[in-house]
PDB file of N, CA and C in Angstrom:
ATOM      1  N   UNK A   1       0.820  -1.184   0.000  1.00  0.00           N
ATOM      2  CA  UNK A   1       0.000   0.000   0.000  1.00  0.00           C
ATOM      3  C   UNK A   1       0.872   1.260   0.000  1.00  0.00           C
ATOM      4  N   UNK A   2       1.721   1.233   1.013  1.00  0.00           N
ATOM      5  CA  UNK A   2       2.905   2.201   0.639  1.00  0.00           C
ATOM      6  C   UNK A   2       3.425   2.318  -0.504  1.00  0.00           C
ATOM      7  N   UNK A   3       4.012   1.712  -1.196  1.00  0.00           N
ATOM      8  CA  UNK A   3       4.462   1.572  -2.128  1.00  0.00           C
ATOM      9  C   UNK A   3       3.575   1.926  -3.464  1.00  0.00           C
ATOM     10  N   UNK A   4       2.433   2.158  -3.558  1.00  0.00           N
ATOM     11  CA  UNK A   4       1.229   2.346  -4.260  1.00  0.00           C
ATOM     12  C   UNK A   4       1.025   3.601  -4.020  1.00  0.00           C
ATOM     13  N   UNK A   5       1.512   4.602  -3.368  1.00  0.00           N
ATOM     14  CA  UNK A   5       0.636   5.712  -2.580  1.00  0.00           C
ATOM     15  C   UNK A   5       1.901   6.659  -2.650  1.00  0.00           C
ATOM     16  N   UNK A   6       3.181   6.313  -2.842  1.00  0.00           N
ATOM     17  CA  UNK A   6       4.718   6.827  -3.043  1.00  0.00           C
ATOM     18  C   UNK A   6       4.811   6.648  -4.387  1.00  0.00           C
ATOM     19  N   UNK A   7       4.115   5.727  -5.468  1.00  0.00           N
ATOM     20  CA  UNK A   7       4.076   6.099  -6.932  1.00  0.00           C
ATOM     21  C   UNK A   7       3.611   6.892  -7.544  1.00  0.00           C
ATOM     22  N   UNK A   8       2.243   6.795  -6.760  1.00  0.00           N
ATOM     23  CA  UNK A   8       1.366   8.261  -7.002  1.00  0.00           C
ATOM     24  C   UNK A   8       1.629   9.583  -6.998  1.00  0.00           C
ATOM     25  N   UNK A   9       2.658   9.655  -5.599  1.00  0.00           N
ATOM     26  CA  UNK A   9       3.292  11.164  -5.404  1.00  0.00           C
ATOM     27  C   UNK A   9       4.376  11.374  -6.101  1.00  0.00           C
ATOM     28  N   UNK A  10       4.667   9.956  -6.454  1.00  0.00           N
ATOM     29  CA  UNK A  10       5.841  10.460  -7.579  1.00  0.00           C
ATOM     30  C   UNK A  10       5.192  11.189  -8.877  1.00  0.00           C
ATOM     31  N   UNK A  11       4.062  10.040  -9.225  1.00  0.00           N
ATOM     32  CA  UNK A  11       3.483  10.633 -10.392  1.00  0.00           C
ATOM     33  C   UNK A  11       2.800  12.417 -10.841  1.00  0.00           C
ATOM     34  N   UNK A  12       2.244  12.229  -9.768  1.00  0.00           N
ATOM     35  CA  UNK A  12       2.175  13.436  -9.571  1.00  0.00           C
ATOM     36  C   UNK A  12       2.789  14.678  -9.254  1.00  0.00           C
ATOM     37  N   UNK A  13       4.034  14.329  -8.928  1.00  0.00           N
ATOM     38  CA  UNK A  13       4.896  15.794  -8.796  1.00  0.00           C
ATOM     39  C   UNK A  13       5.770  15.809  -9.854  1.00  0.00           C
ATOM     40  N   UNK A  14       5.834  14.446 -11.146  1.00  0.00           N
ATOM     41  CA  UNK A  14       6.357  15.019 -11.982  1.00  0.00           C
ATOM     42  C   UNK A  14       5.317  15.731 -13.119  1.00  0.00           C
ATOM     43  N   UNK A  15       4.137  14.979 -12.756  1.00  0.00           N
ATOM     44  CA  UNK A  15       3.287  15.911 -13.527  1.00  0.00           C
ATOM     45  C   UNK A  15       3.014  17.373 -13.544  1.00  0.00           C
ATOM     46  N   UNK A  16       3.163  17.378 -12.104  1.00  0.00           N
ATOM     47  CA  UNK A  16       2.596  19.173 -11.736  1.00  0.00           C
ATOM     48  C   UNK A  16       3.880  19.970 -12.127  1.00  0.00           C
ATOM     49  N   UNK A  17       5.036  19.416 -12.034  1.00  0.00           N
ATOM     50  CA  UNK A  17       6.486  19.955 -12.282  1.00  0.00           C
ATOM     51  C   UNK A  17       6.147  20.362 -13.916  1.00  0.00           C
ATOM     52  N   UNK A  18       5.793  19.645 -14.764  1.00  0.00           N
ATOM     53  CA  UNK A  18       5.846  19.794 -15.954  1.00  0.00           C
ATOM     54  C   UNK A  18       4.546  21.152 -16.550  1.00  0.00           C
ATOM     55  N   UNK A  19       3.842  21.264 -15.523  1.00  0.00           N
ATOM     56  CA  UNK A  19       3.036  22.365 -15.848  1.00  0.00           C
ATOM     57  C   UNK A  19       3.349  23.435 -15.940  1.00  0.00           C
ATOM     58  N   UNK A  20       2.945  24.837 -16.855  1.00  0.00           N
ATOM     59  CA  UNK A  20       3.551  25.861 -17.406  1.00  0.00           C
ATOM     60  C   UNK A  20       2.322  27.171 -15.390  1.00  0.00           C
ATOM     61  N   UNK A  21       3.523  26.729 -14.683  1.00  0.00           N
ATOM     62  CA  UNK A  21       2.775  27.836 -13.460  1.00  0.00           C
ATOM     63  C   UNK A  21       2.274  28.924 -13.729  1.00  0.00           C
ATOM     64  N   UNK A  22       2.432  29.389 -15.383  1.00  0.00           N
ATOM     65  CA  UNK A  22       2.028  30.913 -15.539  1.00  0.00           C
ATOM     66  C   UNK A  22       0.680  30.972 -16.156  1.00  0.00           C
ATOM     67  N   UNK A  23       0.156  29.818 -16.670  1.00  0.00           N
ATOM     68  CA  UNK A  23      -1.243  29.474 -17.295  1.00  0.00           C
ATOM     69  C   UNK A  23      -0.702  29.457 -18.976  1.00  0.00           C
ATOM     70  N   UNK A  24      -2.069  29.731 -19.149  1.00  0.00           N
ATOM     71  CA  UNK A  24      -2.108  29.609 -20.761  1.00  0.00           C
ATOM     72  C   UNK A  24      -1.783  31.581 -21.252  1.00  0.00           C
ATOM     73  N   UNK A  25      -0.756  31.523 -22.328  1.00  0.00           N
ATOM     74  CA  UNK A  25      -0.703  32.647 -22.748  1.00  0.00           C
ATOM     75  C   UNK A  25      -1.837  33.338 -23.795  1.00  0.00           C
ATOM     76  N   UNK A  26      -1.751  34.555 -23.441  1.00  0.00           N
ATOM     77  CA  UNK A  26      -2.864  35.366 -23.859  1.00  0.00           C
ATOM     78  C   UNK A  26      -2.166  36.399 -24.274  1.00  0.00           C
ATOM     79  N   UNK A  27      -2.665  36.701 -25.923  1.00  0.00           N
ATOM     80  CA  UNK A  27      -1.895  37.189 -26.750  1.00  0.00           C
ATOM     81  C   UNK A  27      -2.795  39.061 -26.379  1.00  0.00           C
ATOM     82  N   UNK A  28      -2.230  39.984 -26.712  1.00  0.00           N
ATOM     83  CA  UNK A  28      -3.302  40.960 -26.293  1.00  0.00           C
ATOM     84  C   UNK A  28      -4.012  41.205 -27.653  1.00  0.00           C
ATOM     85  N   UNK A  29      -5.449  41.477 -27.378  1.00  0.00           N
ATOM     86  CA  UNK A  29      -6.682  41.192 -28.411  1.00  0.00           C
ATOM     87  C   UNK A  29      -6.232  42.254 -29.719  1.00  0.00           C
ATOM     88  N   UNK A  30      -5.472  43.397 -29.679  1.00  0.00           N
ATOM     89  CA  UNK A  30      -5.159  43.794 -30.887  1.00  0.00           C
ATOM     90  C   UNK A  30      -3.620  43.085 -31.985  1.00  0.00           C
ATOM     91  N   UNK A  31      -2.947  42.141 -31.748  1.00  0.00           N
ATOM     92  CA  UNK A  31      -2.069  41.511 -31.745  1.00  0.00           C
ATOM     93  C   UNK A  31      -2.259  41.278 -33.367  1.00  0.00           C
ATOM     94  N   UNK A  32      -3.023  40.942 -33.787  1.00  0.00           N
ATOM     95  CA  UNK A  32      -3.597  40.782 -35.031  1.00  0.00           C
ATOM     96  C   UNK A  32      -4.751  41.573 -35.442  1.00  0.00           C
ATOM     97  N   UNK A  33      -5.040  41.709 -36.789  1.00  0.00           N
ATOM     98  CA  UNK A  33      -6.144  42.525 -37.278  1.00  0.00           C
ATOM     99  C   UNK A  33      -7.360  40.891 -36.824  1.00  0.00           C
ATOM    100  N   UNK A  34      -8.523  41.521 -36.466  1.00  0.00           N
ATOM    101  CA  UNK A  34      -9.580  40.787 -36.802  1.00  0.00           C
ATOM    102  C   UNK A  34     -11.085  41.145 -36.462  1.00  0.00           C
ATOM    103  N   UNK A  35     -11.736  39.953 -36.879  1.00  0.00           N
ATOM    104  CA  UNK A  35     -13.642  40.374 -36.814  1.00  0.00           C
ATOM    105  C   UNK A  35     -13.953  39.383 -35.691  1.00  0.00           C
ATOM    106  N   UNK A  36     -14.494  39.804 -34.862  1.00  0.00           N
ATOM    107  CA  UNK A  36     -15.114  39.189 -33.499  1.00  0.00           C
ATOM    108  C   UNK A  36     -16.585  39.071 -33.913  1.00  0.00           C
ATOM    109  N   UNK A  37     -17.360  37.900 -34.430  1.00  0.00           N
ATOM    110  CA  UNK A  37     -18.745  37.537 -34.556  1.00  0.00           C
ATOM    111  C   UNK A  37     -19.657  36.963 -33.303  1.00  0.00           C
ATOM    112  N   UNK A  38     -19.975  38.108 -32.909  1.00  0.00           N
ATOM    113  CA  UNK A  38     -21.121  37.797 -31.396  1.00  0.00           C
ATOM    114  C   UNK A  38     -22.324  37.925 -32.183  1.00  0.00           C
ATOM    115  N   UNK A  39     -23.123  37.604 -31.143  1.00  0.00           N
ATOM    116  CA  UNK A  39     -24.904  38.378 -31.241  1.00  0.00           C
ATOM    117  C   UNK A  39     -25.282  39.125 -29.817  1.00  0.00           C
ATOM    118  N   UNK A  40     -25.943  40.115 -30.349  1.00  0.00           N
ATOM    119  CA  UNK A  40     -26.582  40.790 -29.418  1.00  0.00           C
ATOM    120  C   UNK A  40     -27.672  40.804 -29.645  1.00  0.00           C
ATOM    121  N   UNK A  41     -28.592  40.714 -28.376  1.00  0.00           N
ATOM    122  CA  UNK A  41     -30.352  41.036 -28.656  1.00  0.00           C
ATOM    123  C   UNK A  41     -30.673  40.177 -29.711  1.00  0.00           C
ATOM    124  N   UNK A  42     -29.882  39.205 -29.609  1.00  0.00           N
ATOM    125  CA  UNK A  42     -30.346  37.695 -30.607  1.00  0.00           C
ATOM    126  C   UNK A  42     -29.933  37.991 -31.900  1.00  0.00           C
ATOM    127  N   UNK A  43     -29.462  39.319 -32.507  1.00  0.00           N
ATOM    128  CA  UNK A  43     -28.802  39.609 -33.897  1.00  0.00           C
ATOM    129  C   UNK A  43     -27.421  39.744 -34.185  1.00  0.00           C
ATOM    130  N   UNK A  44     -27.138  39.620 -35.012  1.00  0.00           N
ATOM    131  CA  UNK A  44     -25.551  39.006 -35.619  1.00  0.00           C
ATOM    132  C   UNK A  44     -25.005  40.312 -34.896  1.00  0.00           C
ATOM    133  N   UNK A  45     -24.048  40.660 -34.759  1.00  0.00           N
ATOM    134  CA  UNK A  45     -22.966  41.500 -34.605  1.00  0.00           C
ATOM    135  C   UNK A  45     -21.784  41.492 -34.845  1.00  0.00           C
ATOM    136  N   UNK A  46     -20.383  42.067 -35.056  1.00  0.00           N
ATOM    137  CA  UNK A  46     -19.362  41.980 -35.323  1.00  0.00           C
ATOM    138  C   UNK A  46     -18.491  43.035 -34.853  1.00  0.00           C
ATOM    139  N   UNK A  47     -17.340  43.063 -34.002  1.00  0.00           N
ATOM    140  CA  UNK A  47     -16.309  43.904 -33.645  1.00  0.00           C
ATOM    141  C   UNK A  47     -15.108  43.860 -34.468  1.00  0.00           C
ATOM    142  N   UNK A  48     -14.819  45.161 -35.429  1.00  0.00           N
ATOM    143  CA  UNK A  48     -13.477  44.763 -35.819  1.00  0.00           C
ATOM    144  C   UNK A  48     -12.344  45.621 -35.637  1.00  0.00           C
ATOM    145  N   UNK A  49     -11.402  44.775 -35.066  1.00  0.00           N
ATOM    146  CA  UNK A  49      -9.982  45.016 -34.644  1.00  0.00           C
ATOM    147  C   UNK A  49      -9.103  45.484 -35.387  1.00  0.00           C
ATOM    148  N   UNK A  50      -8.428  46.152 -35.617  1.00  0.00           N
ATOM    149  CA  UNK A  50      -7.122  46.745 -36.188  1.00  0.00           C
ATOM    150  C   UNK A  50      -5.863  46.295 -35.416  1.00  0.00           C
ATOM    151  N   UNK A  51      -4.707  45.913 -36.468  1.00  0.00           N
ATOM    152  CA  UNK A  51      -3.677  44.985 -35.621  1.00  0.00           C
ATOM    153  C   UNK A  51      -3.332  46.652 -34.729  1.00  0.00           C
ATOM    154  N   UNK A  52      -2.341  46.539 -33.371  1.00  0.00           N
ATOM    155  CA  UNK A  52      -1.698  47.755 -33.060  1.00  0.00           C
ATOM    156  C   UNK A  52      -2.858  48.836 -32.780  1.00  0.00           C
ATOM    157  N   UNK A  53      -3.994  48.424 -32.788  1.00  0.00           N
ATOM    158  CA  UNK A  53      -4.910  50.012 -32.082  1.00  0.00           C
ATOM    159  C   UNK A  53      -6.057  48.797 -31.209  1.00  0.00           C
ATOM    160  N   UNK A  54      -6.082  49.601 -30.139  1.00  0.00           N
ATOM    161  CA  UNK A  54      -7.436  49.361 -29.137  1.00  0.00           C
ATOM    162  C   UNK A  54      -8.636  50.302 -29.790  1.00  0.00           C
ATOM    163  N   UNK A  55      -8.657  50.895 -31.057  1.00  0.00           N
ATOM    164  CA  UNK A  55      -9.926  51.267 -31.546  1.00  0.00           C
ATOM    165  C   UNK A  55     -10.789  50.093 -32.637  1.00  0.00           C
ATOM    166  N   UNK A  56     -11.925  50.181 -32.369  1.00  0.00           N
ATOM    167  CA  UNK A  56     -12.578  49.492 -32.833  1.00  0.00           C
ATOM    168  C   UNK A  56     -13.572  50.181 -33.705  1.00  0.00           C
ATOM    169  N   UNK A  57     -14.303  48.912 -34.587  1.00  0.00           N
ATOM    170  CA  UNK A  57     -15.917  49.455 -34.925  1.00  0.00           C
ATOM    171  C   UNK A  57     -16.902  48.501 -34.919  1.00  0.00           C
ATOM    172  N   UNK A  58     -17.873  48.474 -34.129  1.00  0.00           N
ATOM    173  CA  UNK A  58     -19.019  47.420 -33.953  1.00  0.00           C
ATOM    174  C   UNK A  58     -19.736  47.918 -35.073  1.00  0.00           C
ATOM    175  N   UNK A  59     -20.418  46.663 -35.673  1.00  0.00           N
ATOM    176  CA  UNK A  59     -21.314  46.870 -37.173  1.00  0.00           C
ATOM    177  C   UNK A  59     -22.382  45.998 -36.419  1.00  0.00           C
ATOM    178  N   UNK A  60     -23.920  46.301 -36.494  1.00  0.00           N
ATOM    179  CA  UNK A  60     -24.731  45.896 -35.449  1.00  0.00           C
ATOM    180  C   UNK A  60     -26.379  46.941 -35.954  1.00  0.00           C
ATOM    181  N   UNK A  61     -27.069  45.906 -36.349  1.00  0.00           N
ATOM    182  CA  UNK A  61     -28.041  46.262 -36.820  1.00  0.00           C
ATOM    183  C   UNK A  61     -27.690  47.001 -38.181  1.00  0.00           C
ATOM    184  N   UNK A  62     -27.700  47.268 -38.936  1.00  0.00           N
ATOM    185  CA  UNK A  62     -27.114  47.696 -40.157  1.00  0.00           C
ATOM    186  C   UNK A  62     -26.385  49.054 -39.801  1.00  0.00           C
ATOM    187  N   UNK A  63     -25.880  48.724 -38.562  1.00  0.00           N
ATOM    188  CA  UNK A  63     -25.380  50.975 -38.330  1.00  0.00           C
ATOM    189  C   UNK A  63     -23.763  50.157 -37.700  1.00  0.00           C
ATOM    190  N   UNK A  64     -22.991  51.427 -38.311  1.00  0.00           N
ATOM    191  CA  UNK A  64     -21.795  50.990 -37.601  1.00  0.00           C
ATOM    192  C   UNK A  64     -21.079  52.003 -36.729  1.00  0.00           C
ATOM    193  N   UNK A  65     -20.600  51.558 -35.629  1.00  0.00           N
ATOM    194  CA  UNK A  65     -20.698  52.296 -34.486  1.00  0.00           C
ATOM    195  C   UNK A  65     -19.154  52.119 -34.217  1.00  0.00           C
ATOM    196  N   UNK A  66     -18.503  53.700 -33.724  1.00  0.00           N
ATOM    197  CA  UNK A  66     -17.012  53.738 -33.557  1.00  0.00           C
ATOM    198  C   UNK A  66     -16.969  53.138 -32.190  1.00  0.00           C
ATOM    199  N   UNK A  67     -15.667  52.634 -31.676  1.00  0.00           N
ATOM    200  CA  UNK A  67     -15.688  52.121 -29.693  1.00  0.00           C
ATOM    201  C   UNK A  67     -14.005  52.023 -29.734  1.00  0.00           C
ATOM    202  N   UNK A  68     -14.355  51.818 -28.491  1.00  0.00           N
ATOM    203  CA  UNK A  68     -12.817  52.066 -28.091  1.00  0.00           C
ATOM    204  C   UNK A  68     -12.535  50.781 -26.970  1.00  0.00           C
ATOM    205  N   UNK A  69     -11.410  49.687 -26.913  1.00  0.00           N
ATOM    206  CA  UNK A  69     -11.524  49.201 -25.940  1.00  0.00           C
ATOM    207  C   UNK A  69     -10.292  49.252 -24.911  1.00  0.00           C
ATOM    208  N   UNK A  70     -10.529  49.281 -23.683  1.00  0.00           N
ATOM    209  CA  UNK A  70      -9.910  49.680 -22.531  1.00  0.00           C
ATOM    210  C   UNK A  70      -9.541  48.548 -21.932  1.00  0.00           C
ATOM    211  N   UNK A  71      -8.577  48.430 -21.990  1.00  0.00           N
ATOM    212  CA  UNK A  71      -7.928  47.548 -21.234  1.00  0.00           C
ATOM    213  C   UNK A  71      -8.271  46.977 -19.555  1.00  0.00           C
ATOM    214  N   UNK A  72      -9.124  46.539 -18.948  1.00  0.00           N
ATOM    215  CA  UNK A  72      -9.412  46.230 -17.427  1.00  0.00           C
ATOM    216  C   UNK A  72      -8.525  44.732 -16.854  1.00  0.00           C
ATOM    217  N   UNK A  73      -8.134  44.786 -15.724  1.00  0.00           N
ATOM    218  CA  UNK A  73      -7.873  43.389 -15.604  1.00  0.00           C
ATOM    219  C   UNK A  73      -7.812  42.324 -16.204  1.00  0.00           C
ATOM    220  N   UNK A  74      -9.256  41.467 -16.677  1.00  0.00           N
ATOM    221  CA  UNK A  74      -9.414  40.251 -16.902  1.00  0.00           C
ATOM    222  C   UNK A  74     -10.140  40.567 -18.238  1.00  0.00           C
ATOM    223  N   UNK A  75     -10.128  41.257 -18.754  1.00  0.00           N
ATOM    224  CA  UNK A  75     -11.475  41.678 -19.636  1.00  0.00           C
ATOM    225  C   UNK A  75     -11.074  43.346 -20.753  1.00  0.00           C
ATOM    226  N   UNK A  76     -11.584  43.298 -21.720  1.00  0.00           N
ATOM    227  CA  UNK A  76     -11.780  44.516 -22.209  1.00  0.00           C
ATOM    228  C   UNK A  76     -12.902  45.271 -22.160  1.00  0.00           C
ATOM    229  N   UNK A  77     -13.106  46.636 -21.884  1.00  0.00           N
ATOM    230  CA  UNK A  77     -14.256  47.436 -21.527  1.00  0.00           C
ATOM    231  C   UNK A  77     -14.720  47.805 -23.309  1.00  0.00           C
ATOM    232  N   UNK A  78     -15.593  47.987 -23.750  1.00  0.00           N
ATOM    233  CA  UNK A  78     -15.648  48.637 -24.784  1.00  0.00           C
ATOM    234  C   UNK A  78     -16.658  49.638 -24.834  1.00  0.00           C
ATOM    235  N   UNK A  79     -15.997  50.723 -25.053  1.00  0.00           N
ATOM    236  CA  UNK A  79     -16.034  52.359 -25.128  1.00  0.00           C
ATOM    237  C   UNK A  79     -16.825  52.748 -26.073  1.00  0.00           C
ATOM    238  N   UNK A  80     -17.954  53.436 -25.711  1.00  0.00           N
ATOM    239  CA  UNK A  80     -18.564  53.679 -27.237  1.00  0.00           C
ATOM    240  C   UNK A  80     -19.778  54.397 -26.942  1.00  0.00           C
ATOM    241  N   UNK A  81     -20.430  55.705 -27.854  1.00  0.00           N
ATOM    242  CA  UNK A  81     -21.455  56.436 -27.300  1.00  0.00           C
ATOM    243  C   UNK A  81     -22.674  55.257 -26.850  1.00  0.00           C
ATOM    244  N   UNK A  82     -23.459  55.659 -25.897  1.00  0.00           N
ATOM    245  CA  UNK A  82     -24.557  55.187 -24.937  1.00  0.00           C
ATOM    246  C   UNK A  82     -25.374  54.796 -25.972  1.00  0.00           C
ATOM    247  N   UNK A  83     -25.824  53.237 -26.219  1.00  0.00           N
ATOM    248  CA  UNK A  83     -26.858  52.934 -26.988  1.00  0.00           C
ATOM    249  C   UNK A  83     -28.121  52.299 -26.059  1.00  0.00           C
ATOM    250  N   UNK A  84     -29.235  52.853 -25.353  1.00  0.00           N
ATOM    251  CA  UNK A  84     -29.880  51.947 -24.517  1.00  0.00           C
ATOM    252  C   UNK A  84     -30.448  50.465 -25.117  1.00  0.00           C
ATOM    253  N   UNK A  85     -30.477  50.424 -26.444  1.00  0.00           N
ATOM    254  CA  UNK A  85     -30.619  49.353 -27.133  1.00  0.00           C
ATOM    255  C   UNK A  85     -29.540  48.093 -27.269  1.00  0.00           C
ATOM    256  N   UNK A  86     -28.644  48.747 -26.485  1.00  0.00           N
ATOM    257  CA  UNK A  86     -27.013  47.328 -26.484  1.00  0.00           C
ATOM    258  C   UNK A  86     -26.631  47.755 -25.184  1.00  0.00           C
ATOM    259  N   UNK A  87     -26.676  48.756 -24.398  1.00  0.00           N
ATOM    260  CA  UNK A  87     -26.220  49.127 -23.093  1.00  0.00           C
ATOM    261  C   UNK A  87     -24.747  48.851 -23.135  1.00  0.00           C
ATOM    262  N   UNK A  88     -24.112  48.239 -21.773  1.00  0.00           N
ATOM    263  CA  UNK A  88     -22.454  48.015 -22.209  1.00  0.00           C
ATOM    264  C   UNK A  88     -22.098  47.197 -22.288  1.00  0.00           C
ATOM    265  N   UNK A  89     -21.024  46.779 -23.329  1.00  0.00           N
ATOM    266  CA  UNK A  89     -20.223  45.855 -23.695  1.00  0.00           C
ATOM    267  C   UNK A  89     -19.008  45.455 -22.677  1.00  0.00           C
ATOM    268  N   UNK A  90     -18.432  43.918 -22.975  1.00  0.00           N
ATOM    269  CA  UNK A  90     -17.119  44.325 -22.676  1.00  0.00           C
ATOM    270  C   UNK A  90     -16.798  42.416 -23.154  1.00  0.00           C
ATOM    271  N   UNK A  91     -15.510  42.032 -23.489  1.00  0.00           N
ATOM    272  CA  UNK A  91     -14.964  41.164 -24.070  1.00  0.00           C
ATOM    273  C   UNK A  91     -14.037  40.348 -23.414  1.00  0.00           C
ATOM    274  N   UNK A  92     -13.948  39.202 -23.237  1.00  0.00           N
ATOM    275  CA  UNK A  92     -12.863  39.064 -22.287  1.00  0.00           C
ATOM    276  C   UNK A  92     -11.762  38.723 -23.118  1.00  0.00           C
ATOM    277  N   UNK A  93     -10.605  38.295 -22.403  1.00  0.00           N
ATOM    278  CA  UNK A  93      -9.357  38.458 -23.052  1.00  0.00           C
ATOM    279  C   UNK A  93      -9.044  37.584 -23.853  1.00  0.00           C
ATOM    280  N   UNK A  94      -9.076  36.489 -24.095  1.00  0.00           N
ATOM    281  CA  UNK A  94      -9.524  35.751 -25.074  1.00  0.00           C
ATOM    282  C   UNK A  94     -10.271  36.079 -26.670  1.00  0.00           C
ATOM    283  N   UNK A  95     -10.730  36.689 -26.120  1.00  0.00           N
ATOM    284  CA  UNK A  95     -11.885  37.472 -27.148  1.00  0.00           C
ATOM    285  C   UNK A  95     -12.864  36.640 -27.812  1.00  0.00           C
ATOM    286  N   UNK A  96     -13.196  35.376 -26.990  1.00  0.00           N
ATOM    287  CA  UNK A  96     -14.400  34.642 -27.546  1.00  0.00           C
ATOM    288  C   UNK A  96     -15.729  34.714 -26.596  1.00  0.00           C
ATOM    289  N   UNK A  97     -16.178  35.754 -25.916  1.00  0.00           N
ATOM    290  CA  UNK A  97     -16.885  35.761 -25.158  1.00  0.00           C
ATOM    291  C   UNK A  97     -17.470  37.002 -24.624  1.00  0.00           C
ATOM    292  N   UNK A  98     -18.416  37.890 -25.473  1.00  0.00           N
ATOM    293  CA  UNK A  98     -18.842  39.033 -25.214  1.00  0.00           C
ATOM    294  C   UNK A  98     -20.170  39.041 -24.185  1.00  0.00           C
ATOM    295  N   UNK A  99     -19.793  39.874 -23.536  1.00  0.00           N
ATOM    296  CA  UNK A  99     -20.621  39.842 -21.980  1.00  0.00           C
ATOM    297  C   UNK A  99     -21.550  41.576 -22.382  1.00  0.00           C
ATOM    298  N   UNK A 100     -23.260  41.213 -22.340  1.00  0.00           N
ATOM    299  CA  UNK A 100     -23.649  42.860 -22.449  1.00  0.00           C
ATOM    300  C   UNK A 100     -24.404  42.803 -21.424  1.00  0.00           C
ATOM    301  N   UNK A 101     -24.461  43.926 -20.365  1.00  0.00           N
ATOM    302  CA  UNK A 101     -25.258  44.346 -19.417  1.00  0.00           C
ATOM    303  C   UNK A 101     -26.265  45.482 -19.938  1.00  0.00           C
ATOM    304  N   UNK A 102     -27.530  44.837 -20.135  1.00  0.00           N
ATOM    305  CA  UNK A 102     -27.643  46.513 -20.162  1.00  0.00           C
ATOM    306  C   UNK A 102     -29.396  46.177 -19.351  1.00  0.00           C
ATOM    307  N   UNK A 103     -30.147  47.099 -19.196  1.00  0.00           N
ATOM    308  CA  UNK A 103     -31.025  47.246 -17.597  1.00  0.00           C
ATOM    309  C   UNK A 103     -31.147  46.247 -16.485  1.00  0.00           C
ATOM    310  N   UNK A 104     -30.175  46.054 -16.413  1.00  0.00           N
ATOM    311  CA  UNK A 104     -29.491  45.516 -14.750  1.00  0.00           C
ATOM    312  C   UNK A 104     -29.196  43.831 -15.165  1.00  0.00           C
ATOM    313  N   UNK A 105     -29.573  43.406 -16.503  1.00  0.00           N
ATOM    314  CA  UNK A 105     -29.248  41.730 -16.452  1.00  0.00           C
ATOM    315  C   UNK A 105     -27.695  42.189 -17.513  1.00  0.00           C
ATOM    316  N   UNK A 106     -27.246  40.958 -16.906  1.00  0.00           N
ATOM    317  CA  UNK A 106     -26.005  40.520 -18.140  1.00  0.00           C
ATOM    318  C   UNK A 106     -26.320  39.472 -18.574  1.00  0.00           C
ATOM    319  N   UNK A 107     -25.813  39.418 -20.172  1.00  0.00           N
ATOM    320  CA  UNK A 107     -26.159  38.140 -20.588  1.00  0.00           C
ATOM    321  C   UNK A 107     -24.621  38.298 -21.589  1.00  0.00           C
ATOM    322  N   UNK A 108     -23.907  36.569 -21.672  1.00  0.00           N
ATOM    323  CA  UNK A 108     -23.050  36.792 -22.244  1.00  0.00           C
ATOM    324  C   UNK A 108     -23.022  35.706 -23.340  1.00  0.00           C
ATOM    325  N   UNK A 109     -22.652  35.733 -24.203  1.00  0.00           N
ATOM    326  CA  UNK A 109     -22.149  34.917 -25.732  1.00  0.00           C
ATOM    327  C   UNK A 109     -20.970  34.992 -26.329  1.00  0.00           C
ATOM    328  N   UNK A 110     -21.034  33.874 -26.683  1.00  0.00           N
ATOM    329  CA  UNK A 110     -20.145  32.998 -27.787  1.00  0.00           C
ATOM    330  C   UNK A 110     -19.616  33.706 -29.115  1.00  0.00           C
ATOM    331  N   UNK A 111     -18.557  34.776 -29.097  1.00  0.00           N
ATOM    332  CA  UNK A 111     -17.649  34.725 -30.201  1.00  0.00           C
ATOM    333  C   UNK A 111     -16.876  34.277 -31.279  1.00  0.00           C
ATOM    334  N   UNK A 112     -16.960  33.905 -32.412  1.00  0.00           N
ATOM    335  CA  UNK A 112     -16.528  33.726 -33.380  1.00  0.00           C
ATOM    336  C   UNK A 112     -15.204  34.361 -33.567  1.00  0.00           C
ATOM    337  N   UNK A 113     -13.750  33.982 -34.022  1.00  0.00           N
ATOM    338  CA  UNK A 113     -12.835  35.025 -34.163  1.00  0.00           C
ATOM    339  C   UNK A 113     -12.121  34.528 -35.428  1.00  0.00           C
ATOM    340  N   UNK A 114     -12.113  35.817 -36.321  1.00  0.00           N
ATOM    341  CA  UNK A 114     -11.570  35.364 -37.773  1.00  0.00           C
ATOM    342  C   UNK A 114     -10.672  36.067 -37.960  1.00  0.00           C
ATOM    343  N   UNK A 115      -9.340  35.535 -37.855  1.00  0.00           N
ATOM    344  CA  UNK A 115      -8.223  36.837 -38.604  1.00  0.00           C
ATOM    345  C   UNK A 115      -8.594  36.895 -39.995  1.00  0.00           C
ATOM    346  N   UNK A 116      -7.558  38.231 -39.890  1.00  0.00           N
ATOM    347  CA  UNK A 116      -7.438  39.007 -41.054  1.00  0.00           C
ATOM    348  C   UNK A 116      -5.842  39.148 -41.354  1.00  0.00           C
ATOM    349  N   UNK A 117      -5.601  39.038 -42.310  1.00  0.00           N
ATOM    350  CA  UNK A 117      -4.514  39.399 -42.917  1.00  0.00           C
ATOM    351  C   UNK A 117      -3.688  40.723 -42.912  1.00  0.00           C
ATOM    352  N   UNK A 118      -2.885  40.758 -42.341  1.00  0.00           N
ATOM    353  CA  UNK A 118      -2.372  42.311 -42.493  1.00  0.00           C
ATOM    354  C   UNK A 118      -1.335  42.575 -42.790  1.00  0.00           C
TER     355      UNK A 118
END
């Protein structure tokens, strides 16, 4: 039983040894040009990125709207005149997962991410 229970801890500390302690790398979301495909309010939407700028433009309902995104902790804020019809955005770092709050619920979805060539 000893001997069963001292393999284990072997096994396991060469496993955990071999793990990267810093997590998974996360490239920052302007790193590349690209189109972020969410939905909002159940309709298509799209954020697109410029490699080298935190400015954006959401295209969303047939109107396209300038934004800006801000860097927060865990997440990007995205900046952009007051629409009570989308309320606020924000993206997490990853950028497959747009989170909108707007009259007091959040609801968040599933991103699409397509580079672009630049």
């Amino acid at each position: 039983m000893k001997a069963k229970t001292a393999f284990i801890s072997l096994v396991l500390t060469v496993v955990l040894c071999g793990c990267d302690a810093q997590g998974p790398k996360i490239e920052a979301i302007d790193s590349q040009s690209k189109t972020l495909s969410c939905y909002l309010n159940g309709s298509p939407a799209q954020i697109l990125i410029t490699k080298g700028s935190l400015d954006a433009s959401l295209l969303y309902d047939g109107k396209e709207m300038k934004a800006n995104l801000l860097e927060v902790k865990d997440f990007y804020q995205i900046i952009m005149r007051f629409d009570p019809q989308i309320g606020q955005l924000k993206i997490n770092k990853m950028g497959n997962e747009l989170t909108q709050l707007k009259s007091g619920n959040e609801q968040r979805t599933t991103c699409i991410t397509e580079l672009k060539k630049s």
